[in-house]
N, C-alpha and C. Protein backbone atom coordinates (compact mmCIF):
# COMPACT_ATOMS: atom_id res chain seq x y z
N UNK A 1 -51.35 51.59 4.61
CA UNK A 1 -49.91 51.87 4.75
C UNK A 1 -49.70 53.38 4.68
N UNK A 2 -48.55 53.91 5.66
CA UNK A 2 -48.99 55.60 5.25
C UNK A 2 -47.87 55.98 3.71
N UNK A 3 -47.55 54.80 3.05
CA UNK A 3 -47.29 56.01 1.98
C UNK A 3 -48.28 56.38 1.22
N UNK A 4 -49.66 55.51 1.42
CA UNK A 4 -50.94 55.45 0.83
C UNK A 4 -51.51 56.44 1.29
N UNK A 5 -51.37 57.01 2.37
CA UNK A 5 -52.41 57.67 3.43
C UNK A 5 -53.53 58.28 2.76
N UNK A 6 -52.65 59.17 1.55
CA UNK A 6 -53.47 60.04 1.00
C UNK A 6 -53.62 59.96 -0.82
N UNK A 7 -53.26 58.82 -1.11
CA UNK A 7 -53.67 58.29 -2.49
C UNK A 7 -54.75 58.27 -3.00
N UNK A 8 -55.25 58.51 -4.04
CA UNK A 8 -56.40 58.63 -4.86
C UNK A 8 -57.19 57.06 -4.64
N UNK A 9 -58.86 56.41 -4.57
CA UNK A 9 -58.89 55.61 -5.02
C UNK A 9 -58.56 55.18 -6.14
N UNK A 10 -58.20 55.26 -7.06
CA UNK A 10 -57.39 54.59 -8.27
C UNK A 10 -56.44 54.03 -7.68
N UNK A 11 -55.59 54.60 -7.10
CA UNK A 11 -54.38 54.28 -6.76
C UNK A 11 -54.46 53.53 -5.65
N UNK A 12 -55.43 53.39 -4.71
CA UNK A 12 -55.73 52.21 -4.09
C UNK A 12 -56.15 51.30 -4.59
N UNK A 13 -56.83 51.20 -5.77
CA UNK A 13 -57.24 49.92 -6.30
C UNK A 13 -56.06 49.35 -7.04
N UNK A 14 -55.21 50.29 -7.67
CA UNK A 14 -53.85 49.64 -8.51
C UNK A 14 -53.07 48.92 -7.79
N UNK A 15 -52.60 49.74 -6.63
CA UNK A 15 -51.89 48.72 -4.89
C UNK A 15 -52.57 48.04 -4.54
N UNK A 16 -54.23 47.59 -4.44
CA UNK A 16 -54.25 46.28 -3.89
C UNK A 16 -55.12 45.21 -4.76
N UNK A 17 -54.93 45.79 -6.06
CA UNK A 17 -54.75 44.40 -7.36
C UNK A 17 -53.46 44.30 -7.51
N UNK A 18 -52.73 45.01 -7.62
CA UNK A 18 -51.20 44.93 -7.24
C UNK A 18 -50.40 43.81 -6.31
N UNK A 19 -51.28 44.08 -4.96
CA UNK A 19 -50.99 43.50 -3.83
C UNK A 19 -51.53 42.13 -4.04
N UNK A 20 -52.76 42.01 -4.57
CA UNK A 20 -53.88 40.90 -4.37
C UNK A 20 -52.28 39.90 -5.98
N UNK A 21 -52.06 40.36 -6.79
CA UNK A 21 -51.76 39.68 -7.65
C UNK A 21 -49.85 39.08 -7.21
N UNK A 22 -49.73 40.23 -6.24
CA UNK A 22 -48.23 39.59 -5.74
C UNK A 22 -48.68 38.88 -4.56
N UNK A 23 -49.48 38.86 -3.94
CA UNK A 23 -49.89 37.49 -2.64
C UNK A 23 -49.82 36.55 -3.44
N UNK A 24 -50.75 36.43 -4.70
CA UNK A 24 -50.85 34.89 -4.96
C UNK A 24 -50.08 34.14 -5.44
N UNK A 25 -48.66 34.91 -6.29
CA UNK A 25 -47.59 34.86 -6.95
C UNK A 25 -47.21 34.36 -5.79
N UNK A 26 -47.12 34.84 -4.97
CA UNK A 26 -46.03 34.54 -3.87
C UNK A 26 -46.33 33.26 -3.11
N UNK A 27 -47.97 33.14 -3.10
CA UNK A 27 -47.76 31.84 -2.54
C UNK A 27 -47.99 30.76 -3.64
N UNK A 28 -47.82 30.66 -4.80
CA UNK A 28 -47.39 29.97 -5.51
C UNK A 28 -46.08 29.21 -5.87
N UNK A 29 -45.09 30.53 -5.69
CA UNK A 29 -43.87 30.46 -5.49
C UNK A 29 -43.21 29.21 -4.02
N UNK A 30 -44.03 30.08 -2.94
CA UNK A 30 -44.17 29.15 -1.98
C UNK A 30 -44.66 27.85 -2.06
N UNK A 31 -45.52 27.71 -2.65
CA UNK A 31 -46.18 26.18 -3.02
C UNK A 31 -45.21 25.26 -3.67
N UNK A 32 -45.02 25.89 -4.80
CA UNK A 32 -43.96 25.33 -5.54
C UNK A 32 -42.05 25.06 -4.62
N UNK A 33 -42.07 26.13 -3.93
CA UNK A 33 -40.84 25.94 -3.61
C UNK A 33 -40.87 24.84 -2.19
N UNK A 34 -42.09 24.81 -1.88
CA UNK A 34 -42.00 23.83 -0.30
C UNK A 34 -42.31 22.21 -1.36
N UNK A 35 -43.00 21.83 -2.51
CA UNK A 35 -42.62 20.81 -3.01
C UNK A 35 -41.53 20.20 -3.82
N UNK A 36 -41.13 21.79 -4.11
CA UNK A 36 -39.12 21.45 -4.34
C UNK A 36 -38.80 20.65 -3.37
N UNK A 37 -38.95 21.31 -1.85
CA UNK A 37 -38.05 20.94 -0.69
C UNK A 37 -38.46 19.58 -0.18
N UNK A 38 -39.56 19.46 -0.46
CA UNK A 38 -40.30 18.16 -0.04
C UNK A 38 -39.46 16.69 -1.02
N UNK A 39 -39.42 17.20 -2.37
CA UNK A 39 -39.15 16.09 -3.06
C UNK A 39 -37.46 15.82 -2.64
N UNK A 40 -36.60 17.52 -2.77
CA UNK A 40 -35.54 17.43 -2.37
C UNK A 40 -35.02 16.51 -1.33
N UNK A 41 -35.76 16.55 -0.52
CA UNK A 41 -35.72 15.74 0.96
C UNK A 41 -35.87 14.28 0.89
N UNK A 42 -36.80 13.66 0.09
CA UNK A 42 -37.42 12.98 -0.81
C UNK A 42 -35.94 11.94 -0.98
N UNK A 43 -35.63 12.61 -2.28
CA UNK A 43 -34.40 12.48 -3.37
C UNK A 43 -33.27 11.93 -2.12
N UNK A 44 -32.81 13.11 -1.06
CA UNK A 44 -32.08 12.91 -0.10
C UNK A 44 -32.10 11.51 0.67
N UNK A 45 -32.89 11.43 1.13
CA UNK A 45 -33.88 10.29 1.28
C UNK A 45 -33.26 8.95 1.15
N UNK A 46 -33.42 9.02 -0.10
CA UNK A 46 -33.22 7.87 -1.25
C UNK A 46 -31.75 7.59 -1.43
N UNK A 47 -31.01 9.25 -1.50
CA UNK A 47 -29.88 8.66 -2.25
C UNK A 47 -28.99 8.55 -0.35
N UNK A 48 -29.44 9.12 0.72
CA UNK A 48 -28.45 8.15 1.75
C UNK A 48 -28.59 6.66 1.74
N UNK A 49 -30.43 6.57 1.53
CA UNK A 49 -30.43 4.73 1.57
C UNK A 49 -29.56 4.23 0.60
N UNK A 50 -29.52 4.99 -0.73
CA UNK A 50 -28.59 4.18 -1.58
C UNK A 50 -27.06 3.84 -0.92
N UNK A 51 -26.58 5.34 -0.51
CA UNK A 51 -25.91 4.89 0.18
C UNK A 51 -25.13 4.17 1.26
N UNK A 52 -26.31 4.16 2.39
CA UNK A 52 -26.39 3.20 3.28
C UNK A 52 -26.31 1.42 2.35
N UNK A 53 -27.31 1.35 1.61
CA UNK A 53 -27.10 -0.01 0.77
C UNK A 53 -26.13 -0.32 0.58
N UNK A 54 -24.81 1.06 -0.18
CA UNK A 54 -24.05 0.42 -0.91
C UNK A 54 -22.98 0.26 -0.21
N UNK A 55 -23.09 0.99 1.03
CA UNK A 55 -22.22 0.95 2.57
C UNK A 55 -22.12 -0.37 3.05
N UNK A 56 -23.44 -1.18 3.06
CA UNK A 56 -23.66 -2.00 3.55
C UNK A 56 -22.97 -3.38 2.64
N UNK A 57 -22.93 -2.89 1.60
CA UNK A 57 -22.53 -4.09 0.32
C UNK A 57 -20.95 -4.01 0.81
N UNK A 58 -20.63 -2.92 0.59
CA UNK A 58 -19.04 -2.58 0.60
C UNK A 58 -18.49 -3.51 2.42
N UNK A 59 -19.26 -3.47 3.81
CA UNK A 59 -18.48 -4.17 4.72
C UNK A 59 -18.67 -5.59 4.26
N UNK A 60 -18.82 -6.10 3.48
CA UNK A 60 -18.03 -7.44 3.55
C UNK A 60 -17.24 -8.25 4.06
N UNK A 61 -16.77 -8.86 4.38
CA UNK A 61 -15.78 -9.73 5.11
C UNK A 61 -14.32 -9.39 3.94
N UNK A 62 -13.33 -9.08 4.67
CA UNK A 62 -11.98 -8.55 3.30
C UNK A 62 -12.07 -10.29 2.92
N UNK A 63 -12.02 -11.69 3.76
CA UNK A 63 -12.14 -12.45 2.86
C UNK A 63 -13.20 -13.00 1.85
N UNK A 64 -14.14 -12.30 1.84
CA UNK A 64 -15.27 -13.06 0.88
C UNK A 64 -14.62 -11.60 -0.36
N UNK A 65 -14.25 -10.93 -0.37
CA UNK A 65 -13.75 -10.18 -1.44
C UNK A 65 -13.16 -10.39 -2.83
N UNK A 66 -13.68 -10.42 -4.05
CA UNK A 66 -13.36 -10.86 -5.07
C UNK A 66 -12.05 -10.19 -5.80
N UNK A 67 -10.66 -10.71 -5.41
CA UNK A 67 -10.10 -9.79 -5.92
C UNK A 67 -9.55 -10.14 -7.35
N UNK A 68 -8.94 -9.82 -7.82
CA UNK A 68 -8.47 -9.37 -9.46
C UNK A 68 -7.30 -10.24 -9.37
N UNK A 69 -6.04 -10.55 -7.80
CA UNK A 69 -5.47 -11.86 -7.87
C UNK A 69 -5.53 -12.19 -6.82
N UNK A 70 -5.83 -13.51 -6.90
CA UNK A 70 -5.85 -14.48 -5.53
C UNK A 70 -5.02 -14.59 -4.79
N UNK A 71 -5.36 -14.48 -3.37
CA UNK A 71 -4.45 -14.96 -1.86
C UNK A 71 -4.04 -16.18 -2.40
N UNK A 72 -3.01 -16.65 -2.08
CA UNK A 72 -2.14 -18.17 -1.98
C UNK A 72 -2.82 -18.72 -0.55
N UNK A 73 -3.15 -17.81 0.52
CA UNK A 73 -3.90 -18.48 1.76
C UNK A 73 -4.52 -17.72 2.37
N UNK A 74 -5.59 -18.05 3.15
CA UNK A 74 -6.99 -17.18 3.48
C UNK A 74 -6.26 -16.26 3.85
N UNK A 75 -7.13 -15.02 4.11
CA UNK A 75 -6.90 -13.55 4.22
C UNK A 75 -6.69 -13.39 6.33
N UNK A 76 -6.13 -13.43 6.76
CA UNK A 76 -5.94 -13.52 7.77
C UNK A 76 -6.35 -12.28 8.93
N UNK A 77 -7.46 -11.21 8.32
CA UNK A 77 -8.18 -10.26 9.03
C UNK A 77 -7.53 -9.68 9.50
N UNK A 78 -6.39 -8.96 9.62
CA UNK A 78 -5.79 -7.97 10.64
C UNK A 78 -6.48 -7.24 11.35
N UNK A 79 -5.86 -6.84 12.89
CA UNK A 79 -6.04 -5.58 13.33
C UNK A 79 -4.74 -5.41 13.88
N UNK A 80 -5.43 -3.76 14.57
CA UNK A 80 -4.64 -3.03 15.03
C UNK A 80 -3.57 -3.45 16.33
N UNK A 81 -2.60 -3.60 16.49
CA UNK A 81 -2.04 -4.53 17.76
C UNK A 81 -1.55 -3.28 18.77
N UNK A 82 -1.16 -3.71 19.78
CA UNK A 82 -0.25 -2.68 20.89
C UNK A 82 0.99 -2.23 20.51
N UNK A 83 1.13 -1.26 21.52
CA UNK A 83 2.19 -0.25 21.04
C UNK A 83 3.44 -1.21 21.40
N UNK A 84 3.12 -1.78 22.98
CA UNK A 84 4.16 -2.76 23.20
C UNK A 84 5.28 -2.99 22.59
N UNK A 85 4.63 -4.17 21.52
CA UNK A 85 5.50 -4.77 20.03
C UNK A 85 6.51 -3.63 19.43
N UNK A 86 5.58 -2.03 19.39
CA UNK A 86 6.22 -1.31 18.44
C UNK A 86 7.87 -0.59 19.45
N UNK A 87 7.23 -0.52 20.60
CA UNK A 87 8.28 -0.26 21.23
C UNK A 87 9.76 -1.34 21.75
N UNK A 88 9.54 -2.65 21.67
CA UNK A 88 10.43 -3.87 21.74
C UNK A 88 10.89 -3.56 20.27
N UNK A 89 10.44 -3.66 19.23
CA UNK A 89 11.09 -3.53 17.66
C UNK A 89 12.11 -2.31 17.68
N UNK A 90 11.41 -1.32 17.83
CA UNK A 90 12.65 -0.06 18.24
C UNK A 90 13.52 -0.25 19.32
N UNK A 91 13.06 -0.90 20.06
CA UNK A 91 14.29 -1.34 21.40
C UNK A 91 15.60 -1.81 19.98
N UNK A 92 15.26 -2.56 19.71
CA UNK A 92 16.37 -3.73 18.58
C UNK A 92 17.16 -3.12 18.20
N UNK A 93 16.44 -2.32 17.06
CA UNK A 93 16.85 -1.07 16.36
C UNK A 93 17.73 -0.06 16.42
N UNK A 94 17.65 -0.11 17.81
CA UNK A 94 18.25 1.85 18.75
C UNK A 94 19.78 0.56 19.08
N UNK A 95 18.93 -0.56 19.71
CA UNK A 95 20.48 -1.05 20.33
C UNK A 95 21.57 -1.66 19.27
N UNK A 96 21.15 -1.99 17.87
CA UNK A 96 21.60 -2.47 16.45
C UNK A 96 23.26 -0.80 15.84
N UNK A 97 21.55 0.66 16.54
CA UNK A 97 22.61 1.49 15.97
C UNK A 97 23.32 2.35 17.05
N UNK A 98 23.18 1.44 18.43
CA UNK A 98 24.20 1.89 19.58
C UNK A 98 25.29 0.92 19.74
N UNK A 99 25.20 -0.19 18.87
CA UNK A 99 26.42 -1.27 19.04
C UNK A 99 26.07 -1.79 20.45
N UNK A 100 24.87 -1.68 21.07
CA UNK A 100 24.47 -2.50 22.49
C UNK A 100 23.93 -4.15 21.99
N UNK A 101 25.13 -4.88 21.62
CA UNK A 101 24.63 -6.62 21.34
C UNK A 101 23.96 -7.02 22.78
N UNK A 102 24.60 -6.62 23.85
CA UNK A 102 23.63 -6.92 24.89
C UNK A 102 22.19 -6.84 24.97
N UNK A 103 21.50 -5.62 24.80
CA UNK A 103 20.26 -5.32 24.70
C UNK A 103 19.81 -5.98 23.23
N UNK A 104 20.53 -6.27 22.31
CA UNK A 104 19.96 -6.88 21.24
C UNK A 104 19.17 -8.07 21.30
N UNK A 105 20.30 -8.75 22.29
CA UNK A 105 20.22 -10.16 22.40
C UNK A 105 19.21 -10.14 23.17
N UNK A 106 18.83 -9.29 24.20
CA UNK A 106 17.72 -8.99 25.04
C UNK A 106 16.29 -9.13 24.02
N UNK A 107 16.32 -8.65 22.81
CA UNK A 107 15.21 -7.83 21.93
C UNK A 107 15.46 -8.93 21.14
N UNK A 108 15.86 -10.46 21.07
CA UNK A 108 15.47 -11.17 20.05
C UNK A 108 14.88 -12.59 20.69
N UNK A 109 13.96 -13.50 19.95
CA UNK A 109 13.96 -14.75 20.24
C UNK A 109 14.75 -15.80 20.63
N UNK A 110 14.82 -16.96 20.70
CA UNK A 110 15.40 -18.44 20.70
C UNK A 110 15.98 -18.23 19.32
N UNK A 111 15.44 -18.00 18.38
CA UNK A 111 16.10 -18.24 17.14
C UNK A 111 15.32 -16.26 16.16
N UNK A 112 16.11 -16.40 14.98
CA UNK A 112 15.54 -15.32 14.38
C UNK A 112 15.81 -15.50 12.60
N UNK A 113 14.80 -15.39 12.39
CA UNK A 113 14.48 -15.55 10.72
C UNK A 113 14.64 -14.38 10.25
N UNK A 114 15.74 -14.40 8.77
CA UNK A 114 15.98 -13.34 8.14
C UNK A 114 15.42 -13.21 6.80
N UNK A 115 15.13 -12.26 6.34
CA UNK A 115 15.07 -11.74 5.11
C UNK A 115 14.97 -10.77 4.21
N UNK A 116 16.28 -10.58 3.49
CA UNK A 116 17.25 -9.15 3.17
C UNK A 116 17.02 -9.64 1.64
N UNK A 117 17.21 -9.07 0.33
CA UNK A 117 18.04 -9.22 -0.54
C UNK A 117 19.26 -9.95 -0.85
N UNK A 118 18.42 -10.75 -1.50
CA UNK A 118 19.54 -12.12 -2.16
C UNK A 118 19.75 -12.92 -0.62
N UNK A 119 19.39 -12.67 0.69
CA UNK A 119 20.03 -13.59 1.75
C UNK A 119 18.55 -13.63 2.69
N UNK A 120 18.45 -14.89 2.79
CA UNK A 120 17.76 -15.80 3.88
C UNK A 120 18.14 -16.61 4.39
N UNK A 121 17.54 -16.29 5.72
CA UNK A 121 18.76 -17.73 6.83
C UNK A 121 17.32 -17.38 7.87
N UNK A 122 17.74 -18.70 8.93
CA UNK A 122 17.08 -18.67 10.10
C UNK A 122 18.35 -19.41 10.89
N UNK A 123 18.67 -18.14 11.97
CA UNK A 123 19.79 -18.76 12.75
C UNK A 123 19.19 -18.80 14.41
N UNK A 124 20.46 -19.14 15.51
CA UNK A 124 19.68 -19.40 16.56
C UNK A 124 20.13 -17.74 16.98
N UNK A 125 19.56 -17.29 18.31
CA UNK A 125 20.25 -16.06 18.84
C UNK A 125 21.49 -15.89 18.76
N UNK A 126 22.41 -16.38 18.87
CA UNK A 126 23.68 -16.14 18.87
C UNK A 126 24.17 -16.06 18.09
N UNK A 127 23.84 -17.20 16.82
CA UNK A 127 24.31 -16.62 15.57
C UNK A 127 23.74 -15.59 14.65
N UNK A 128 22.70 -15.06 15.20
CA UNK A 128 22.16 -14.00 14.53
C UNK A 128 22.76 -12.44 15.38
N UNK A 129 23.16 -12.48 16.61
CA UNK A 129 23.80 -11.41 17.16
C UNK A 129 25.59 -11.15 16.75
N UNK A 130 25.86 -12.25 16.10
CA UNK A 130 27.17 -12.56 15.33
C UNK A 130 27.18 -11.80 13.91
N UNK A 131 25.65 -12.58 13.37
CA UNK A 131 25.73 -11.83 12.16
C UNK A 131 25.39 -10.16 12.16
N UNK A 132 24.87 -9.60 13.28
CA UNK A 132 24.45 -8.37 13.49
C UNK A 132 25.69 -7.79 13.67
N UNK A 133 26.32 -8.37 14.59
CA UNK A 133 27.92 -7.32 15.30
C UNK A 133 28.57 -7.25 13.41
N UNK A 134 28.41 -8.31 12.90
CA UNK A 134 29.46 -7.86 11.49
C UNK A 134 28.83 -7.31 10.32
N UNK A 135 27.53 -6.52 10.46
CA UNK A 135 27.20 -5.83 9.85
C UNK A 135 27.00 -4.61 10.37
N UNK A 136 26.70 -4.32 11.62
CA UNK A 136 26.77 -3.40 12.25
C UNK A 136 28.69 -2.40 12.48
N UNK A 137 29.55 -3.49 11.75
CA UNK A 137 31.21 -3.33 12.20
C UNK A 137 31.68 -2.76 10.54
N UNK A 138 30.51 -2.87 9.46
CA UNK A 138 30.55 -1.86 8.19
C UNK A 138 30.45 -0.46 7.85
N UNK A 139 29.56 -0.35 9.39
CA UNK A 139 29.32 1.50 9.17
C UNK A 139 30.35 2.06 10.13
N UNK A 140 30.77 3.29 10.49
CA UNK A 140 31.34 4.07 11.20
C UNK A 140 30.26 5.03 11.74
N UNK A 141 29.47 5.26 11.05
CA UNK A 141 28.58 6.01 11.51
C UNK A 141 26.92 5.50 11.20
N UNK A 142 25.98 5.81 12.14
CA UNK A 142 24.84 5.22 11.74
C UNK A 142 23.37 5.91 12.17
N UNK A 143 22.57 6.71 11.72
CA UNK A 143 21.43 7.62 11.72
C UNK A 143 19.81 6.93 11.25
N UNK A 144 19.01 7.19 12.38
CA UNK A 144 17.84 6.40 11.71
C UNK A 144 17.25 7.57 11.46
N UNK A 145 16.25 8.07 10.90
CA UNK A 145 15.05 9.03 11.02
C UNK A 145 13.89 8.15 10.68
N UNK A 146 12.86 7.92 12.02
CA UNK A 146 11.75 6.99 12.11
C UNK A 146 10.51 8.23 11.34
N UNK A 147 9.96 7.79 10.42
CA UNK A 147 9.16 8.31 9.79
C UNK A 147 7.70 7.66 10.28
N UNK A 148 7.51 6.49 10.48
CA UNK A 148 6.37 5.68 10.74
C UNK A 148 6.02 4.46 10.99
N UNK A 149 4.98 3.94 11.79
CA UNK A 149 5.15 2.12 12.15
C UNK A 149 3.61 2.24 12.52
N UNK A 150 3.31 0.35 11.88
CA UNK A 150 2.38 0.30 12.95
C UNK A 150 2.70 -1.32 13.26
N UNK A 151 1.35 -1.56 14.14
CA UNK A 151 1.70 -2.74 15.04
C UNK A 151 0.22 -3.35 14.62
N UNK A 152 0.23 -5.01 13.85
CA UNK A 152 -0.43 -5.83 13.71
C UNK A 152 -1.23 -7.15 14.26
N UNK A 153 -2.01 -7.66 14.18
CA UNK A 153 -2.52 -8.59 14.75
C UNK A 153 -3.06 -9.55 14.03
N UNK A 154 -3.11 -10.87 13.88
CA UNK A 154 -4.06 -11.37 13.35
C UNK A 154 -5.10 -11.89 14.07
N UNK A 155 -6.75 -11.99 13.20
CA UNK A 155 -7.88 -11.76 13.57
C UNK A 155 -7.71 -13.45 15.26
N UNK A 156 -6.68 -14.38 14.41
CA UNK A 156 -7.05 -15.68 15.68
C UNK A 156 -5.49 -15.48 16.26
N UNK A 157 -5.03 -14.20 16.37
CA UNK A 157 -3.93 -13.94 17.49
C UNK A 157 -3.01 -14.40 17.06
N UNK A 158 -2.35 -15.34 16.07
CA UNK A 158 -1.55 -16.65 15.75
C UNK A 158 -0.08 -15.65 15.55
N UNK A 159 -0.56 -14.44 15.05
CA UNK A 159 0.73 -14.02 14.22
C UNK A 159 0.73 -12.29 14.96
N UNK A 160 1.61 -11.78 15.16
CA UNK A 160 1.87 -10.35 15.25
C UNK A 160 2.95 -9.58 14.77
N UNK A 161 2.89 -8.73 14.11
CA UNK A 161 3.79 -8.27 13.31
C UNK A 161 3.97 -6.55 13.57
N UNK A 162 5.38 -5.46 13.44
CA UNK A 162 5.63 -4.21 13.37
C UNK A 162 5.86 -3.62 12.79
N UNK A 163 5.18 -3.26 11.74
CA UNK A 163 6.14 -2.57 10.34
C UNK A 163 6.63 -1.36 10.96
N UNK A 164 8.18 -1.14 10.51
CA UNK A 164 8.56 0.37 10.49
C UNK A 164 8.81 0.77 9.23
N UNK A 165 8.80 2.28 9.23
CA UNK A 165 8.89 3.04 8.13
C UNK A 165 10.09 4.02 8.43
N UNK A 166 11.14 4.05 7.60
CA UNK A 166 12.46 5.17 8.08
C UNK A 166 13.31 5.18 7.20
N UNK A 167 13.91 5.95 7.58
CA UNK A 167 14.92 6.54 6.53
C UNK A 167 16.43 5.79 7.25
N UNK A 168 17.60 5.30 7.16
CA UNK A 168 18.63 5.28 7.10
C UNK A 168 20.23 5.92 6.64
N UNK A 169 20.94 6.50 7.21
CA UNK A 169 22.02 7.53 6.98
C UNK A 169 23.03 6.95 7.63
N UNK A 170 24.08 6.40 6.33
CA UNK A 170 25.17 5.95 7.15
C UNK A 170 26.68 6.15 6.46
N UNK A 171 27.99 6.32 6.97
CA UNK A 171 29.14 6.37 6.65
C UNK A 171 30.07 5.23 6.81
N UNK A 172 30.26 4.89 6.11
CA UNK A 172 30.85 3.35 5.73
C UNK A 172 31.76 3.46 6.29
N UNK A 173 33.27 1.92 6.23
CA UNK A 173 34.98 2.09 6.75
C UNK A 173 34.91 3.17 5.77
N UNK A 174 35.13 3.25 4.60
CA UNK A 174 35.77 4.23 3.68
C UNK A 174 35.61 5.49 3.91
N UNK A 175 34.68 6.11 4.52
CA UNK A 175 34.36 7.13 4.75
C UNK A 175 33.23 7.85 3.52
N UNK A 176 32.34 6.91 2.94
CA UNK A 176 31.69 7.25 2.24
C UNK A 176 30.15 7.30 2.53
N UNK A 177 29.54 8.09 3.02
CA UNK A 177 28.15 8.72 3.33
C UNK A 177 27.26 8.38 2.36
N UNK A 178 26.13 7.51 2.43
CA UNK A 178 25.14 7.28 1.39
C UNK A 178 23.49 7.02 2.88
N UNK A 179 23.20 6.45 1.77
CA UNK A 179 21.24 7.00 2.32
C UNK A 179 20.28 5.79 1.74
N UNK A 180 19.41 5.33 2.33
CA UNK A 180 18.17 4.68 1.67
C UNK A 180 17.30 4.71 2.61
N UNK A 181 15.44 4.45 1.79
CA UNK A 181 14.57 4.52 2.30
C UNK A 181 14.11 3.05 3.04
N UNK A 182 13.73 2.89 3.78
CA UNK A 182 13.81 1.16 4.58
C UNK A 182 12.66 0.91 5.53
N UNK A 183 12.19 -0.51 4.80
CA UNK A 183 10.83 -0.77 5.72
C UNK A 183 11.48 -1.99 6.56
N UNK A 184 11.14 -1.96 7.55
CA UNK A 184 11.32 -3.21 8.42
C UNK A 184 9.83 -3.88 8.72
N UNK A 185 9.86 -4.96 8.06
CA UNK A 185 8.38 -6.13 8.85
C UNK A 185 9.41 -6.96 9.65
N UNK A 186 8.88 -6.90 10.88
CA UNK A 186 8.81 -7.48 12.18
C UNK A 186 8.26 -8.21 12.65
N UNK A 187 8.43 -9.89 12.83
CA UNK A 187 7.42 -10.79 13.18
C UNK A 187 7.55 -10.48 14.90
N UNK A 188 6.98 -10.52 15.94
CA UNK A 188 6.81 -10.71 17.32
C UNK A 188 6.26 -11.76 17.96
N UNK A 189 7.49 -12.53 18.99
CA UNK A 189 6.50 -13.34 19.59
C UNK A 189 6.44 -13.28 20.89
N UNK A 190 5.88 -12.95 21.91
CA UNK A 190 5.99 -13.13 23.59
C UNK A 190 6.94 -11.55 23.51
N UNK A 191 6.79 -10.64 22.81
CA UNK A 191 7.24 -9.28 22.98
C UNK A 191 9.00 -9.30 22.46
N UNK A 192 9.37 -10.67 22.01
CA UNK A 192 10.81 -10.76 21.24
C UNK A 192 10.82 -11.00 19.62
N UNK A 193 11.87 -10.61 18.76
CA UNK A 193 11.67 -10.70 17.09
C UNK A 193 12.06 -11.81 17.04
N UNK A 194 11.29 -12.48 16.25
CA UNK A 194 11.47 -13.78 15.34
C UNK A 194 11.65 -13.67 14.13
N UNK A 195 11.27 -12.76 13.67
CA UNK A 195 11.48 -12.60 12.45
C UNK A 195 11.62 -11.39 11.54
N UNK A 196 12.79 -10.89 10.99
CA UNK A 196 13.04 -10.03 10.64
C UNK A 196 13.26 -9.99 8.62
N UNK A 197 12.08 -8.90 8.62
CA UNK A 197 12.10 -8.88 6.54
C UNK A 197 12.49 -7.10 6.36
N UNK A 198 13.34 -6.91 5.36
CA UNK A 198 14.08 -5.56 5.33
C UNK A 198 13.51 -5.04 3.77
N UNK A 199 12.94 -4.44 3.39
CA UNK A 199 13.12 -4.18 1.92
C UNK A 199 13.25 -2.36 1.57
N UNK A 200 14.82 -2.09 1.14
CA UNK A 200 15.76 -0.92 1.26
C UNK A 200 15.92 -0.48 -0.46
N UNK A 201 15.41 0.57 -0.40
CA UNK A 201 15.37 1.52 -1.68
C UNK A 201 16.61 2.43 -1.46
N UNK A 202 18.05 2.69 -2.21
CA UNK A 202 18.95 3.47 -1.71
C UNK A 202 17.99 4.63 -2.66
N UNK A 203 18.79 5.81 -2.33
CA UNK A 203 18.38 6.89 -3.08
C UNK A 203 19.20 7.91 -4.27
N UNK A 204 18.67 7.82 -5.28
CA UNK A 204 19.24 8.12 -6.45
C UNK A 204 20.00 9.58 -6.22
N UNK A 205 21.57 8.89 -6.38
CA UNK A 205 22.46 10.45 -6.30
C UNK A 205 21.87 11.78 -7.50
N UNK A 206 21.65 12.87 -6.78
CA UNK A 206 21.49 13.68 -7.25
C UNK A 206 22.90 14.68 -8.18
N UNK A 207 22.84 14.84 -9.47
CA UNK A 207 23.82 15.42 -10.40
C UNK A 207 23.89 17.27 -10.30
């Protein structure tokens, strides 16, 4: 090396016992550190299979699932359904807070099943577009803000359902402005509601 060029032998022998004693260090270091990496890899190894295992434990069938309280009736597998449904449910909706009973009546079944707080009924179309016009004839004013929905299926097709998620803003005859948070489940059948479930959180006046 030339900072050696002109070093004493002494001083060549000190640099390459020097040298000779940091090679072997070093590949010791190396030795040791490539069976770190080896076992590391190793370890890695092991703990994806674990996880793959416990991946594998976890897809289960949701009905063979042991839960903490029991279904009243088998677990009925959902999936994901079409937008379709979600767009006929908001059809209802838009025409409920445009006062369009025409298009309502368009957007419901032969008959339509209710269920609100304290009231359940299953009436035919007409009397359910009756009971709509006289609840719809409470507000003066009426605001949705759609926050979220999705659209359901069950695994043997039998059932399809739309949850929405939204907010409600409305001004009564009196002229009194209030608010709640409101889920709509939506039964669907042949792209019309059969069945309509409401459950409405108003929102705590602020002091």
């Amino acid at each position: 090396m030339p900072a050696f060029k002109h070093s004493s032998p002494r001083h060549g022998r000190i640099f390459n016992n020097h040298h000779l004693k940091r090679t072997t260090i070093m590949k010791q270091i190396m030795l040791i550190a490539g069976m770190a990496m080896l076992m590391a890899g190793c370890n890695s190894g092991d703990k994806d299979k674990t996880k793959t295992d416990s991946g594998d434990t976890k897809t289960v069938a949701a009905a063979d699932v042991q839960l903490p309280i029991p279904l009243e009736r088998p677990y009925r597998n959902w999936q994901i359904g079409g937008t379709e449904n979600v767009v006929a449910a908001l059809n209802g909706l838009k025409a409920f807070i445009d006062k369009d009973f025409t298009a309502m009546a368009a957007s419901v079944g032969d008959s339509l099943a209710v269920d609100f707080d304290n009231y359940q009924e299953k009436m035919t179309r007409d009397s359910a577009i009756n009971w709509m016009k006289a609840g719809r004839a409470m507000y003066q004013q009426l605001k949705v803000n759609l926050y979220d929905y999705v659209s359901v299926v069950s695994a043997d097709k039998s059932e399809e359902w739309v949850t929405l998620w939204y907010k409600q803003v409305w001004t009564d005859a009196k002229g009194v402005t209030d608010s709640a948070s409101i889920i709509n489940d939506i039964q669907m059948k042949n792209g019309k509601m059969v069945r309509l479930e409401e459950k409405a959180s108003r929102y705590q006046v602020k002091k």
